[in-house]
PDB file of N, CA and C in Angstrom:
ATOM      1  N   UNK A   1      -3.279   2.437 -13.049  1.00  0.00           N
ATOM      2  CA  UNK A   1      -3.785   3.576 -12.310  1.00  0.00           C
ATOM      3  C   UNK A   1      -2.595   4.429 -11.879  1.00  0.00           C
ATOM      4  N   UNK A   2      -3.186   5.913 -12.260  1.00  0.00           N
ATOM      5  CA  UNK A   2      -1.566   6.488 -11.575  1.00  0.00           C
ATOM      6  C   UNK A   2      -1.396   6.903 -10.351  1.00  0.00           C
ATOM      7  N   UNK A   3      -0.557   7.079  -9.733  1.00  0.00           N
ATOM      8  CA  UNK A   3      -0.721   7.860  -8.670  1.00  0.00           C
ATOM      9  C   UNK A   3      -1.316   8.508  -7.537  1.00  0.00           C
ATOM     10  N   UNK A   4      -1.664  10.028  -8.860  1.00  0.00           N
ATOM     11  CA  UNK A   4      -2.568  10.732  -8.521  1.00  0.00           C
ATOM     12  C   UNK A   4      -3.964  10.398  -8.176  1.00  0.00           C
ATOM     13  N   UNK A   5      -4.145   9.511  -9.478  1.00  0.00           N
ATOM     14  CA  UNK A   5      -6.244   9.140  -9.088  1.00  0.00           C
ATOM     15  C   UNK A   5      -6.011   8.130  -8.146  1.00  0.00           C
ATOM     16  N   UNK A   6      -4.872   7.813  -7.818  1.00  0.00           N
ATOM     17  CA  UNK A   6      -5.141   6.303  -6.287  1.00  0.00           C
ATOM     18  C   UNK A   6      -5.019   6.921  -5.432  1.00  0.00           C
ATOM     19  N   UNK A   7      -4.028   8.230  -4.736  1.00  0.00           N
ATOM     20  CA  UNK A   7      -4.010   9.500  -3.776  1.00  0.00           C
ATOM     21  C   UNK A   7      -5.693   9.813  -3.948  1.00  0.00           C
ATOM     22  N   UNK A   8      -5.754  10.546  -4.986  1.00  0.00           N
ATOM     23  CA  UNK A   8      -7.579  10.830  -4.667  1.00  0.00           C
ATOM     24  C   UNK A   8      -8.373  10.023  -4.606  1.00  0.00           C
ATOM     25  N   UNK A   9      -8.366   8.612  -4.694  1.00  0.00           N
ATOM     26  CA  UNK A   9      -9.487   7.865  -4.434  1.00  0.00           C
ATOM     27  C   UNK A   9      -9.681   7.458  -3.402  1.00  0.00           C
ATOM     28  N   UNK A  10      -8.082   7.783  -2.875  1.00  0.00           N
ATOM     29  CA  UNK A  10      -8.175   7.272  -1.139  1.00  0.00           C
ATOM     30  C   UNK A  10      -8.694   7.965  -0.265  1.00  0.00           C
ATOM     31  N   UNK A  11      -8.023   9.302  -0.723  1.00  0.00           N
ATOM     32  CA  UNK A  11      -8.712  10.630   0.069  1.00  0.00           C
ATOM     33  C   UNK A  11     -10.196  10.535  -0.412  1.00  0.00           C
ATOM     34  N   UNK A  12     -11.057  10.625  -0.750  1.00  0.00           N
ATOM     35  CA  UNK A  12     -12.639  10.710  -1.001  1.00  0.00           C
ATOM     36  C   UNK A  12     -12.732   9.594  -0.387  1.00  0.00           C
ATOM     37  N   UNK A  13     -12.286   8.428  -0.083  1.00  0.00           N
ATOM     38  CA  UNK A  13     -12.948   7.182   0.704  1.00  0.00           C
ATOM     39  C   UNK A  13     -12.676   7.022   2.113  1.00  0.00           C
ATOM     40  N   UNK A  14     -11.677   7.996   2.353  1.00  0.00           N
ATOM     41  CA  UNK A  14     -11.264   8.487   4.006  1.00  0.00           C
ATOM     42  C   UNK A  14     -12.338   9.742   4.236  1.00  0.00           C
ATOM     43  N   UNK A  15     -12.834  10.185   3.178  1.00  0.00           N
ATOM     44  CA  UNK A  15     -13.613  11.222   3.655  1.00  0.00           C
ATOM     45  C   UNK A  15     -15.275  10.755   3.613  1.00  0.00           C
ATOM     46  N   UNK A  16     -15.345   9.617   2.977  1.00  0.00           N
ATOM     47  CA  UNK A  16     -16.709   9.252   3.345  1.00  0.00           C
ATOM     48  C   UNK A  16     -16.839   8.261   4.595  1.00  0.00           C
ATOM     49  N   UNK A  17     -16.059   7.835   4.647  1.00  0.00           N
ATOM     50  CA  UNK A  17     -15.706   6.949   5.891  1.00  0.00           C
ATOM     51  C   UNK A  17     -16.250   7.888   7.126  1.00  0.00           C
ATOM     52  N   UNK A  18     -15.374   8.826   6.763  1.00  0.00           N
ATOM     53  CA  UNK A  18     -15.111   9.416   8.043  1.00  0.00           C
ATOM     54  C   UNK A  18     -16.302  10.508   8.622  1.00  0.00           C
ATOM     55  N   UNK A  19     -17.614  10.700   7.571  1.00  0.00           N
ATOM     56  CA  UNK A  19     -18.547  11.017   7.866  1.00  0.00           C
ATOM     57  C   UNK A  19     -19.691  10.246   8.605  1.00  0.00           C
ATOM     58  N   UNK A  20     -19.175   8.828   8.032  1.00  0.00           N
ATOM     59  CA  UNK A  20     -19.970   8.031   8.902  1.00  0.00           C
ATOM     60  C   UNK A  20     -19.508   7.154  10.466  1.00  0.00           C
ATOM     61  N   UNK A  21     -18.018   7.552  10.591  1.00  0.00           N
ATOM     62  CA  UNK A  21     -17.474   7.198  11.763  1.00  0.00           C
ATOM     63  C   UNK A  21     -17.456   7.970  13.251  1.00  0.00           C
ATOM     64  N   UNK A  22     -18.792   7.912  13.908  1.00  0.00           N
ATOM     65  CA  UNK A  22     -19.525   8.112  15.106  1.00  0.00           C
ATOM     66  C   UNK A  22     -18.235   8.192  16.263  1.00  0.00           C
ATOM     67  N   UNK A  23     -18.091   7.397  16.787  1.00  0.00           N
ATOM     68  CA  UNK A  23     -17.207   6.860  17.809  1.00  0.00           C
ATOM     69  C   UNK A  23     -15.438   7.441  17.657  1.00  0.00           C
ATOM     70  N   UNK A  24     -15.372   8.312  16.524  1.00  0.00           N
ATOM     71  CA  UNK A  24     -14.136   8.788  16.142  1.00  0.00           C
ATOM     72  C   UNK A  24     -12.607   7.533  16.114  1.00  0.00           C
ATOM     73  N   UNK A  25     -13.026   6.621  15.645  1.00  0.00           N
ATOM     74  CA  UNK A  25     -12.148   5.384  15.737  1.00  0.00           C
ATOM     75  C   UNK A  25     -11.125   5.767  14.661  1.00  0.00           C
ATOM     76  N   UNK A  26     -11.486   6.056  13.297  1.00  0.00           N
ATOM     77  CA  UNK A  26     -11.094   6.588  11.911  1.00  0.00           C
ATOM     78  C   UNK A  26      -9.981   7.386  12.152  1.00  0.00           C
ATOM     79  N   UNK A  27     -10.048   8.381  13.378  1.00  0.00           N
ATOM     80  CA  UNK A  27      -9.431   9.609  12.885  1.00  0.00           C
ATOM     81  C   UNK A  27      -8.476   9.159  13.830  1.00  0.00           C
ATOM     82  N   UNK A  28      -7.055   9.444  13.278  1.00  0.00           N
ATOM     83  CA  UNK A  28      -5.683   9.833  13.273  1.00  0.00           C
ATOM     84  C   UNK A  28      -4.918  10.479  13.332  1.00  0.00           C
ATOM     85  N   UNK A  29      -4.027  11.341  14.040  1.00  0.00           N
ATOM     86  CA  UNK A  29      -3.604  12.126  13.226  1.00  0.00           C
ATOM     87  C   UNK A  29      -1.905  11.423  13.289  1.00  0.00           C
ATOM     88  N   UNK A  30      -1.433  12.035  12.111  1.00  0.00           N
ATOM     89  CA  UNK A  30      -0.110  11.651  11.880  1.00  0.00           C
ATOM     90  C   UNK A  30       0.871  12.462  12.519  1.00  0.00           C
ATOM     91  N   UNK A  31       1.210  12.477  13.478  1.00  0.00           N
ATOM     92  CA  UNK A  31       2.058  13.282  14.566  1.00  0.00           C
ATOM     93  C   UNK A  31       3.688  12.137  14.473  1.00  0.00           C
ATOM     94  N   UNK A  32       4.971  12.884  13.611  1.00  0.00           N
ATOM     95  CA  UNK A  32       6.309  12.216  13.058  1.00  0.00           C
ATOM     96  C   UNK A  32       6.728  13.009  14.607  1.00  0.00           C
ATOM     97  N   UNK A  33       7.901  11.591  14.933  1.00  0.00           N
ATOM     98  CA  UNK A  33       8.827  12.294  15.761  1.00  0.00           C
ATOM     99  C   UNK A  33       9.940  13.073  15.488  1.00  0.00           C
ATOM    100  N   UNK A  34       9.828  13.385  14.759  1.00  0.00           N
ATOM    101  CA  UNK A  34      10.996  13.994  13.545  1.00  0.00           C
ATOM    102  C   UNK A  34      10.156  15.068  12.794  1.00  0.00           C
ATOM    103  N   UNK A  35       9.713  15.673  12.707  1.00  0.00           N
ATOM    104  CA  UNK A  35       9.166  16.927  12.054  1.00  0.00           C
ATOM    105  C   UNK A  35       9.881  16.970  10.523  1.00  0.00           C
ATOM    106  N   UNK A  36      10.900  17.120  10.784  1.00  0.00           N
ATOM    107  CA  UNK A  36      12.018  17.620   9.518  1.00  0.00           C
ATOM    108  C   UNK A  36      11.906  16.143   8.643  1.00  0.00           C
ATOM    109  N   UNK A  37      11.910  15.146   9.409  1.00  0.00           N
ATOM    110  CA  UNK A  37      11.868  14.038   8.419  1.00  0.00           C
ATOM    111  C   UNK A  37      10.574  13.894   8.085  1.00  0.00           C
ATOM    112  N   UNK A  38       9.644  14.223   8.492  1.00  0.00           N
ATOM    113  CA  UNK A  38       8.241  14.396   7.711  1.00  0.00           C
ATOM    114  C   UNK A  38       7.837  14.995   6.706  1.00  0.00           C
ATOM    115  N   UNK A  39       8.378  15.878   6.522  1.00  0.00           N
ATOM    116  CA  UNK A  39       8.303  17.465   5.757  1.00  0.00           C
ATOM    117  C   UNK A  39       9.329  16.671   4.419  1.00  0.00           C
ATOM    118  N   UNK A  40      10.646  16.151   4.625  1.00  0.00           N
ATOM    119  CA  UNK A  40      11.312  15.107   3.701  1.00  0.00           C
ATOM    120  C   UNK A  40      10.668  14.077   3.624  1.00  0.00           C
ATOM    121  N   UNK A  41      10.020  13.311   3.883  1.00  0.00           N
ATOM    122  CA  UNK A  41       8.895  12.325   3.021  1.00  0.00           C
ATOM    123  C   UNK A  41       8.263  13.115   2.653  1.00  0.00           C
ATOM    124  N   UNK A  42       7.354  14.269   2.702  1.00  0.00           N
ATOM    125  CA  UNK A  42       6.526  14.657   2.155  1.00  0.00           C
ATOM    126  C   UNK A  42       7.053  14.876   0.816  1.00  0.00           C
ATOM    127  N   UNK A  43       8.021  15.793   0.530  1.00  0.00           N
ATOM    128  CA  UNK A  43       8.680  16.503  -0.066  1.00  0.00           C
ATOM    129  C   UNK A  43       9.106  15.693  -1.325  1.00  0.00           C
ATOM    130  N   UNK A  44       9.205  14.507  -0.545  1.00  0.00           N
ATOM    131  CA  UNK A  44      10.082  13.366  -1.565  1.00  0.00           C
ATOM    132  C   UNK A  44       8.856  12.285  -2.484  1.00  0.00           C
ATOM    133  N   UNK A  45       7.935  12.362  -1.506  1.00  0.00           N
ATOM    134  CA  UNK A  45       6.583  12.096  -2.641  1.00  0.00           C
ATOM    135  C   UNK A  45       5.902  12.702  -3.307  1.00  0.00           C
ATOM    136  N   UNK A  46       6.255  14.019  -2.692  1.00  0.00           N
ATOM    137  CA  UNK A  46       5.130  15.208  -3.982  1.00  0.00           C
ATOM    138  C   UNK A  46       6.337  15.283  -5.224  1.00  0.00           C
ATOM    139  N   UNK A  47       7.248  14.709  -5.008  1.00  0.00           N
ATOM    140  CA  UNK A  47       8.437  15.499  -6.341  1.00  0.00           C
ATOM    141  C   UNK A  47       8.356  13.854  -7.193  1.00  0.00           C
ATOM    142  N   UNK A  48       8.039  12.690  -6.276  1.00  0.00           N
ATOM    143  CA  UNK A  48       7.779  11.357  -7.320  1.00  0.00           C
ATOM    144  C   UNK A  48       6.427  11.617  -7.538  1.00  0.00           C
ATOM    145  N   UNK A  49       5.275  11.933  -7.721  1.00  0.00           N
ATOM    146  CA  UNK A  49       3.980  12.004  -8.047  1.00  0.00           C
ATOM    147  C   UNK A  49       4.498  13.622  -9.136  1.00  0.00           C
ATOM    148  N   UNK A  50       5.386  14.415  -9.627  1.00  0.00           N
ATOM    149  CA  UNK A  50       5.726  15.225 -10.332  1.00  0.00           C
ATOM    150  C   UNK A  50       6.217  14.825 -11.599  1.00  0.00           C
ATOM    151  N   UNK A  51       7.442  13.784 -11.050  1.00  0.00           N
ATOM    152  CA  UNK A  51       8.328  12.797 -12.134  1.00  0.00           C
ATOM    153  C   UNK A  51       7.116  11.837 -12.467  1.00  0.00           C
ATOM    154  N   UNK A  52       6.524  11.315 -12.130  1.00  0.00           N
ATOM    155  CA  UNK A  52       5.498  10.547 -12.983  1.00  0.00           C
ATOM    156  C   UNK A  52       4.493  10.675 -13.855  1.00  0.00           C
ATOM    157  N   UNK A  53       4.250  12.101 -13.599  1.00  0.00           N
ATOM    158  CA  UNK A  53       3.892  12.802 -14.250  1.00  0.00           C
ATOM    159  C   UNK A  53       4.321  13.495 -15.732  1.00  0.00           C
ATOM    160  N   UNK A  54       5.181  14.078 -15.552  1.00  0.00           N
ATOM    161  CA  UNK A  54       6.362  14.758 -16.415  1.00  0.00           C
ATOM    162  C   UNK A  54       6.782  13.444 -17.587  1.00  0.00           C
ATOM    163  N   UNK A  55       6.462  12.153 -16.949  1.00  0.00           N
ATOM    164  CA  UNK A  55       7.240  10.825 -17.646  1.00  0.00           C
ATOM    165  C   UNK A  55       5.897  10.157 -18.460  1.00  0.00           C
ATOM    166  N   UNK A  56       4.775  10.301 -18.249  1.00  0.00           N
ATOM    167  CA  UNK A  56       3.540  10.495 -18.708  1.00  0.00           C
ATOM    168  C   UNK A  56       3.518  11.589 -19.761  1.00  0.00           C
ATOM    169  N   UNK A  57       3.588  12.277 -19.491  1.00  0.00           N
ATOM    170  CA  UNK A  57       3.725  13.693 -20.807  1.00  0.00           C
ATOM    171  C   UNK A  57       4.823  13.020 -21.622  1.00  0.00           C
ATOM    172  N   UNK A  58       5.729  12.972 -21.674  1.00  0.00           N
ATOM    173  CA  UNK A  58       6.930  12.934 -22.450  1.00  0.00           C
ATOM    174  C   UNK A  58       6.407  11.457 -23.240  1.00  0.00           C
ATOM    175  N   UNK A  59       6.130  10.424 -22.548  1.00  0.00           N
ATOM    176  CA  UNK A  59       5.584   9.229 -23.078  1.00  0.00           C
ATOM    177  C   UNK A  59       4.441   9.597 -24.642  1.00  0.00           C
ATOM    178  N   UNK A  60       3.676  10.650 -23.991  1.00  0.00           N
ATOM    179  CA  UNK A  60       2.539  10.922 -24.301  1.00  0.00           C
ATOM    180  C   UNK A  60       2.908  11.801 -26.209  1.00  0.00           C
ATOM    181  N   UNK A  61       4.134  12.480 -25.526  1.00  0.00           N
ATOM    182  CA  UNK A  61       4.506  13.644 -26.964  1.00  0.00           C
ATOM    183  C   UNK A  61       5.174  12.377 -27.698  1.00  0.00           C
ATOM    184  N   UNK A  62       6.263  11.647 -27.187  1.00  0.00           N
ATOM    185  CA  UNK A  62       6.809  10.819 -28.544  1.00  0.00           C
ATOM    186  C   UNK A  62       5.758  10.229 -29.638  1.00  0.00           C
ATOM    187  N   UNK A  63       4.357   9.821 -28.571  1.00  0.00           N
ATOM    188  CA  UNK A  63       3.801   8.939 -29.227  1.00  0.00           C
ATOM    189  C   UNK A  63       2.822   9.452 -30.704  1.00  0.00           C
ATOM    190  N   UNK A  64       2.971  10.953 -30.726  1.00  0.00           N
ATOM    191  CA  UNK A  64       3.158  11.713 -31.839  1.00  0.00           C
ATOM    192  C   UNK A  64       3.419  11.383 -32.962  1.00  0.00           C
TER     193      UNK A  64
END
């Protein structure tokens, strides 16, 4: 499984969850004490979910 469809499968199962979570127990929010280092994790997983991608394609053309 790559990545991407395990990111979206999580998100659609946080979002059905979270339609049925009454009592607001579910919800979170992710508040970093570090702002700047948040924004760098972010940054640093959207560019590995890119490379895995890109490494998937290239996999994909040799096999040509």
């Amino acid at each position: 499984m790559t990545a991407s469809k395990l990111i979206s499968q999580l998100g659609f199962l946080q979002g059905m969850a979270s339609t049925l979570d009454i009592s607001g127990n579910l919800a979170s929010l992710d508040i970093a004490d570090d702002s700047m280092q948040a924004d760098r994790d972010a940054l640093a997983s959207d560019w590995a979910i890119v490379g895995q991608e890109l490494q998937k394609a290239m996999n994909m053309y040799e096999q040509r």
